[in-house]
C-alpha atoms as a PDB file:
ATOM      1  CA  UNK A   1     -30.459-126.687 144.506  1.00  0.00           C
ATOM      2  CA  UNK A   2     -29.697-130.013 146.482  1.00  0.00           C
ATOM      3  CA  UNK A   3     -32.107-131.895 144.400  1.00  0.00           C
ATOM      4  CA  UNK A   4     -30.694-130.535 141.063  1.00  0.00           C
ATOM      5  CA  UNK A   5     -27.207-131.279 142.737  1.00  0.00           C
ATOM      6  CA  UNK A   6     -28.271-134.932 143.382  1.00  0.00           C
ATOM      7  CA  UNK A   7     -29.759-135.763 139.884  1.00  0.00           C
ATOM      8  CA  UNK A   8     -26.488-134.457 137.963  1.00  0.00           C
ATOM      9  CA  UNK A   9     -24.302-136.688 140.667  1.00  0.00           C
ATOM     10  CA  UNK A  10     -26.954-139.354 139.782  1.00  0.00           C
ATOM     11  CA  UNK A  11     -26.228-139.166 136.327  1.00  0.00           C
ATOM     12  CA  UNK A  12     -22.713-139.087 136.622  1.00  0.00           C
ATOM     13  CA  UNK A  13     -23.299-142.298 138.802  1.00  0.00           C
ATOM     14  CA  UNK A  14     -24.776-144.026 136.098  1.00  0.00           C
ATOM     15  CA  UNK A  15     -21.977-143.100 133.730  1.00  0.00           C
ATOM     16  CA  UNK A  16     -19.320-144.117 135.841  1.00  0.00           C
ATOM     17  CA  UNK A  17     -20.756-147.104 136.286  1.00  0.00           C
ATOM     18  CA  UNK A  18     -21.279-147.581 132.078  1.00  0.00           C
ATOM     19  CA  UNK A  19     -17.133-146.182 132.279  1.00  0.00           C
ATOM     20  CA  UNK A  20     -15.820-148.751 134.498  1.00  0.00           C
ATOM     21  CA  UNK A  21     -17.754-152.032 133.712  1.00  0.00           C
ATOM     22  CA  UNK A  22     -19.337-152.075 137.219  1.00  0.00           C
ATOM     23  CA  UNK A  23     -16.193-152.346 138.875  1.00  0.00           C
ATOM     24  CA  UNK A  24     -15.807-148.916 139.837  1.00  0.00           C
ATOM     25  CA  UNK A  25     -14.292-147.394 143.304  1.00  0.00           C
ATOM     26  CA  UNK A  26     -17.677-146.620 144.664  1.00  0.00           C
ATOM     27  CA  UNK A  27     -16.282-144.094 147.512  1.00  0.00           C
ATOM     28  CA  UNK A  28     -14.345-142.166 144.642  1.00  0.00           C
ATOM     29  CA  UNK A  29     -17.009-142.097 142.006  1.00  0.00           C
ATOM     30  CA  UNK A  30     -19.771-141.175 144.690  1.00  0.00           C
ATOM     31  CA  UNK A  31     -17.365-137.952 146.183  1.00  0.00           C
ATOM     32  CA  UNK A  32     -16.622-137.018 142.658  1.00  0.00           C
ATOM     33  CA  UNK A  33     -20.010-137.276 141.176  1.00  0.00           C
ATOM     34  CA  UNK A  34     -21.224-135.196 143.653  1.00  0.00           C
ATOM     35  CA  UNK A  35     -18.144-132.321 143.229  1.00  0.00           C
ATOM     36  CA  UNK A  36     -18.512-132.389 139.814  1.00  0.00           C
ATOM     37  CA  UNK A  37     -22.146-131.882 139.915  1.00  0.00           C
ATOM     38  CA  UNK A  38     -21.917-129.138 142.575  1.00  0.00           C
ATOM     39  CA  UNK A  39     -18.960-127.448 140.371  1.00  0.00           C
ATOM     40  CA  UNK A  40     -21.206-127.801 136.865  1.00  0.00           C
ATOM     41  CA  UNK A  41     -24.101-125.403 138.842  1.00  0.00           C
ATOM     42  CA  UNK A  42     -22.791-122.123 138.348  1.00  0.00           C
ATOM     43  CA  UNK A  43     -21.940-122.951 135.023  1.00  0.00           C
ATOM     44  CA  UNK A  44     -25.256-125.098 134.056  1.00  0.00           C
ATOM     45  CA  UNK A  45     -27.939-123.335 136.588  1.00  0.00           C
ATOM     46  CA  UNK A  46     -30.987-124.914 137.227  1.00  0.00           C
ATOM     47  CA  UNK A  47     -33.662-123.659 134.276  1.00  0.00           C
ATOM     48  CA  UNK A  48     -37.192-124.553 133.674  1.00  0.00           C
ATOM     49  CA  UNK A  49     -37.709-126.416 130.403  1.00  0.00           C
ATOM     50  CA  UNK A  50     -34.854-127.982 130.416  1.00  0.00           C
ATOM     51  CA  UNK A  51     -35.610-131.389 130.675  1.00  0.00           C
ATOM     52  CA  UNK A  52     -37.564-130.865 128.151  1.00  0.00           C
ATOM     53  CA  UNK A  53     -35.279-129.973 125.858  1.00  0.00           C
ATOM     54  CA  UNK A  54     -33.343-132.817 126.062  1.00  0.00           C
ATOM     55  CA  UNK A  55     -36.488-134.968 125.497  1.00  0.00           C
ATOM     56  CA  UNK A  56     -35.959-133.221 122.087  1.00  0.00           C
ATOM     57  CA  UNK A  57     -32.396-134.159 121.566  1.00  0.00           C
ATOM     58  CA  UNK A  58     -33.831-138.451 121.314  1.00  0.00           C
ATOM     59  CA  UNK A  59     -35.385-138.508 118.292  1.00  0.00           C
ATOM     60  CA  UNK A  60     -32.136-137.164 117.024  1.00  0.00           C
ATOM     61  CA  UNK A  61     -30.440-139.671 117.868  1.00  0.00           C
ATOM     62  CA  UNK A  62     -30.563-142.098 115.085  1.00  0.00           C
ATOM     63  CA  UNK A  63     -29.999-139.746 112.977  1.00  0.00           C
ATOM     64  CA  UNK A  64     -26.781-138.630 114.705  1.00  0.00           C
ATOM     65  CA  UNK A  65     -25.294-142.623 115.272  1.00  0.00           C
ATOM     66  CA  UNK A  66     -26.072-143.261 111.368  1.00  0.00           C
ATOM     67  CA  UNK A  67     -23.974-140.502 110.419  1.00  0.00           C
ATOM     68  CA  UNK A  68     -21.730-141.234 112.884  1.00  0.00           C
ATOM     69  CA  UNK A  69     -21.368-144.999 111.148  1.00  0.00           C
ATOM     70  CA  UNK A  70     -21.899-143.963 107.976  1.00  0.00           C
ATOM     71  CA  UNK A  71     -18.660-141.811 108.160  1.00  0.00           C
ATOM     72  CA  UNK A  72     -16.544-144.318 110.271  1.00  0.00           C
ATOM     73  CA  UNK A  73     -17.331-146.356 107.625  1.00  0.00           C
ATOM     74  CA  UNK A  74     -15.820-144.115 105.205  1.00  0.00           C
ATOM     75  CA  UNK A  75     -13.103-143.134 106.864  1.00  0.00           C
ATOM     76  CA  UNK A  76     -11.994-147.285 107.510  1.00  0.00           C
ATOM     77  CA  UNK A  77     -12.256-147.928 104.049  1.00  0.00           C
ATOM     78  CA  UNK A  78     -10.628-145.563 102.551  1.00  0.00           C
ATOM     79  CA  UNK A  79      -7.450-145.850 105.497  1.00  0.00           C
ATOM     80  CA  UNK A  80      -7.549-149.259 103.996  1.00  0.00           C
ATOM     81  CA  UNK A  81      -7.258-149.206 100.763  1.00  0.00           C
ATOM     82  CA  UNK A  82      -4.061-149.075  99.035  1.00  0.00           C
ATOM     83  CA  UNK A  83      -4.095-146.024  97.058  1.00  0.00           C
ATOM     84  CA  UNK A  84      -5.815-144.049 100.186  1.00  0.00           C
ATOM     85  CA  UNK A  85      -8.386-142.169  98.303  1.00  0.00           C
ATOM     86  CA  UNK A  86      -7.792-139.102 100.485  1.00  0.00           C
ATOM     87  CA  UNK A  87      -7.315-135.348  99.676  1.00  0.00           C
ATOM     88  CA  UNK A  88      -7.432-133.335 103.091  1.00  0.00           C
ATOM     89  CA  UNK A  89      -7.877-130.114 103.370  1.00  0.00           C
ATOM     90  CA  UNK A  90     -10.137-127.138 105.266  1.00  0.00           C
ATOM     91  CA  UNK A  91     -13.398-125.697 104.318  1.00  0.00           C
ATOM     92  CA  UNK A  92     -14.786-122.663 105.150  1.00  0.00           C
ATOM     93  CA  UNK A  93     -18.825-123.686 105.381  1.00  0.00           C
ATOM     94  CA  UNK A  94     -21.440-120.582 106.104  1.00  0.00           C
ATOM     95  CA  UNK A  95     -23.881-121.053 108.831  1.00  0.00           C
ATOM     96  CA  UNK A  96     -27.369-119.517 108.775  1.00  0.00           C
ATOM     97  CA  UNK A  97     -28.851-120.964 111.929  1.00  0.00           C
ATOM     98  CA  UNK A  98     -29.778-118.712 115.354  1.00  0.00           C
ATOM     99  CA  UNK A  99     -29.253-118.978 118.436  1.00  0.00           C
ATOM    100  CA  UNK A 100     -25.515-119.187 119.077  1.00  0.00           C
ATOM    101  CA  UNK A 101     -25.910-122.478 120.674  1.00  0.00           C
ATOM    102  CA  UNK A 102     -27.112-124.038 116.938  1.00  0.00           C
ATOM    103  CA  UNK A 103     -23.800-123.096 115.700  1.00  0.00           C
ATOM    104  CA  UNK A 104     -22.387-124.314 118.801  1.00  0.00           C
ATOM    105  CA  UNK A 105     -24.086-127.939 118.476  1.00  0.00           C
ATOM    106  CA  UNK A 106     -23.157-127.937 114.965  1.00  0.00           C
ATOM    107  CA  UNK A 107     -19.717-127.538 115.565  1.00  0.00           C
ATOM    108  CA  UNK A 108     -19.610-130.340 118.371  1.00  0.00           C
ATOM    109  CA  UNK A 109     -21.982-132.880 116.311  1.00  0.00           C
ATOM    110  CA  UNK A 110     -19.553-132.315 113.191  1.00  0.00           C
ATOM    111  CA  UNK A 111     -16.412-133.221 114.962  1.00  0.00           C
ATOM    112  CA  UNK A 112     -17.733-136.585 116.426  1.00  0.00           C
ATOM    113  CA  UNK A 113     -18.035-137.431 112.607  1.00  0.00           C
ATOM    114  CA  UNK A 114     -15.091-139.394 112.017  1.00  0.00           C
ATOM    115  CA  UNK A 115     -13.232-137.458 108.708  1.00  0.00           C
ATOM    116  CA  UNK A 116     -14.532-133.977 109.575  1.00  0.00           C
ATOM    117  CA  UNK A 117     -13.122-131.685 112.745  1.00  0.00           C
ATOM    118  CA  UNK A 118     -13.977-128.125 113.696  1.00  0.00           C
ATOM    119  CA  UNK A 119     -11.475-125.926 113.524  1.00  0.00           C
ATOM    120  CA  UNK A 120     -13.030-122.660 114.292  1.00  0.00           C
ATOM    121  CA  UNK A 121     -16.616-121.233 114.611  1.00  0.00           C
ATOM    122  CA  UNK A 122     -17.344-117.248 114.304  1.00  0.00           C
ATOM    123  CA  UNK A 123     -20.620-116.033 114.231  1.00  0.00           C
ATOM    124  CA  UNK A 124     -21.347-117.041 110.881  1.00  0.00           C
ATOM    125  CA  UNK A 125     -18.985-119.586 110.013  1.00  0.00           C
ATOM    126  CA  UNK A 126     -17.829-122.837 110.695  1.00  0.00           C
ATOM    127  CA  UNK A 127     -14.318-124.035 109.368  1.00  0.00           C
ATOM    128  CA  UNK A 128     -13.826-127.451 109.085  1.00  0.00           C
ATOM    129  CA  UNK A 129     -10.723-130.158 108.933  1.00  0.00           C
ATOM    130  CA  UNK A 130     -12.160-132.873 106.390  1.00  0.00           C
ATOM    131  CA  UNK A 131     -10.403-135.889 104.693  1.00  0.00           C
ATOM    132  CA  UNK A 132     -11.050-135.391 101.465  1.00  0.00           C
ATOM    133  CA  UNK A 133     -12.549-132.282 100.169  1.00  0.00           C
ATOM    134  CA  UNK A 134     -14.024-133.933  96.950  1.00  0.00           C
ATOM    135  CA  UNK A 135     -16.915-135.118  99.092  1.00  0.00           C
ATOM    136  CA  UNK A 136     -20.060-132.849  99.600  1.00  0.00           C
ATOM    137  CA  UNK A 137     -18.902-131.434 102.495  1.00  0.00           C
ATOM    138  CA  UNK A 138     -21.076-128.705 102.688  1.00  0.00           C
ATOM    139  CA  UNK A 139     -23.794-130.677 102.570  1.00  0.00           C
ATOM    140  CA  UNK A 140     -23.192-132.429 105.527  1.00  0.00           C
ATOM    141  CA  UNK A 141     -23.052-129.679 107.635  1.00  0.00           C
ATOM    142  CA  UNK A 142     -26.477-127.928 106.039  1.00  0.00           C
ATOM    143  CA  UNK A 143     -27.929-131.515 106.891  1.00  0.00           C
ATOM    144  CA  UNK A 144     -26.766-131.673 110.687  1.00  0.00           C
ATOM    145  CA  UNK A 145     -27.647-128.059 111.026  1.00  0.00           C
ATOM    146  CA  UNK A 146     -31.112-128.653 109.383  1.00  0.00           C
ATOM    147  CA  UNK A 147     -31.453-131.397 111.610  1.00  0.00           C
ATOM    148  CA  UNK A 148     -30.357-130.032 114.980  1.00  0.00           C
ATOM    149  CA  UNK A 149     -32.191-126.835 114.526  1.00  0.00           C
ATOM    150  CA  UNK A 150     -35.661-127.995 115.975  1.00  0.00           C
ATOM    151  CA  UNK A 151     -33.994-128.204 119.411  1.00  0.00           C
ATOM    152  CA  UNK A 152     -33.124-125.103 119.463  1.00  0.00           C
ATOM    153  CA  UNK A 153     -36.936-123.789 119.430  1.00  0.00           C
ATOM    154  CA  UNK A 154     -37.445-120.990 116.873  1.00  0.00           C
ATOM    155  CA  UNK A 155     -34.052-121.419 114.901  1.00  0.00           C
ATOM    156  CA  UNK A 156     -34.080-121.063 111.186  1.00  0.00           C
ATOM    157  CA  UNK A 157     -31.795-122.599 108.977  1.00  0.00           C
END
């Protein structure tokens, strides 16, 4: 447990540092990296095979910062132009992907795309915020689930 405990407050080191451009309060950061890793254990216990899921998340990566770009991009264009090609609106979008946490991950890697938020997840579907409901929509999230779905083991989509 103290060795789990250490490499989360290591972590959280090493993004505190990345958060305060090396000019962090060392005492502070140090104290709270450590509380908050102690606090995130019964929450997050200790499994094996963890780590190696997350090896899974890299390759996913890319894909996940050129969507992210792709979108801002999107987004800043059409905020700039005059006429504001925008048509908001919400979107009820069907998920077919298993375990829970798919859905869950779905939800969280959909909302980081600027122009789409989620607004509520059920069991077996995700409602969405979007700017402009003329786009394919739907598609997007089918993509990212298709996408995210081999780190989930087993999961279909």
């Amino acid at each position: 447990m103290l060795a789990s405990t250490a490499a989360r407050a290591a972590v959280l080191i090493l993004i505190w540092t990345a958060l305060t451009d090396g000019e962090a309060i060392w005492p502070w950061g140090i104290v709270l990296a450590f509380a908050a890793a102690a606090a995130s254990l019964p929450d997050m216990p200790v499994r094996a095979g963890r780590f190696r899921a997350m090896l899974r998340f890299f390759p996913k990566a890319p894909f996940l910062a050129r969507e992210a770009i792709m979108s801002g991009w999107d987004v800043a264009t059409r905020a700039l132009k005059p006429r504001m090609p925008l048509q908001p609106g919400f979107l009820d979008v069907p998920l077919r992907g298993d375990p829970p946490q798919l859905r869950m991950a779905v939800a969280y890697a959909i909302t980081i795309m600027p122009g789409t938020m989620a607004v509520t997840l059920t069991p077996d579907c995700l409602h969405l915020h979007v700017v402009d409901e003329r786009l394919p929509n739907r598609d997007s999230v089918r993509r990212m689930e298709h996408r995210l779905a081999p780190l989930f083991g087993n999961a279909r989509t």
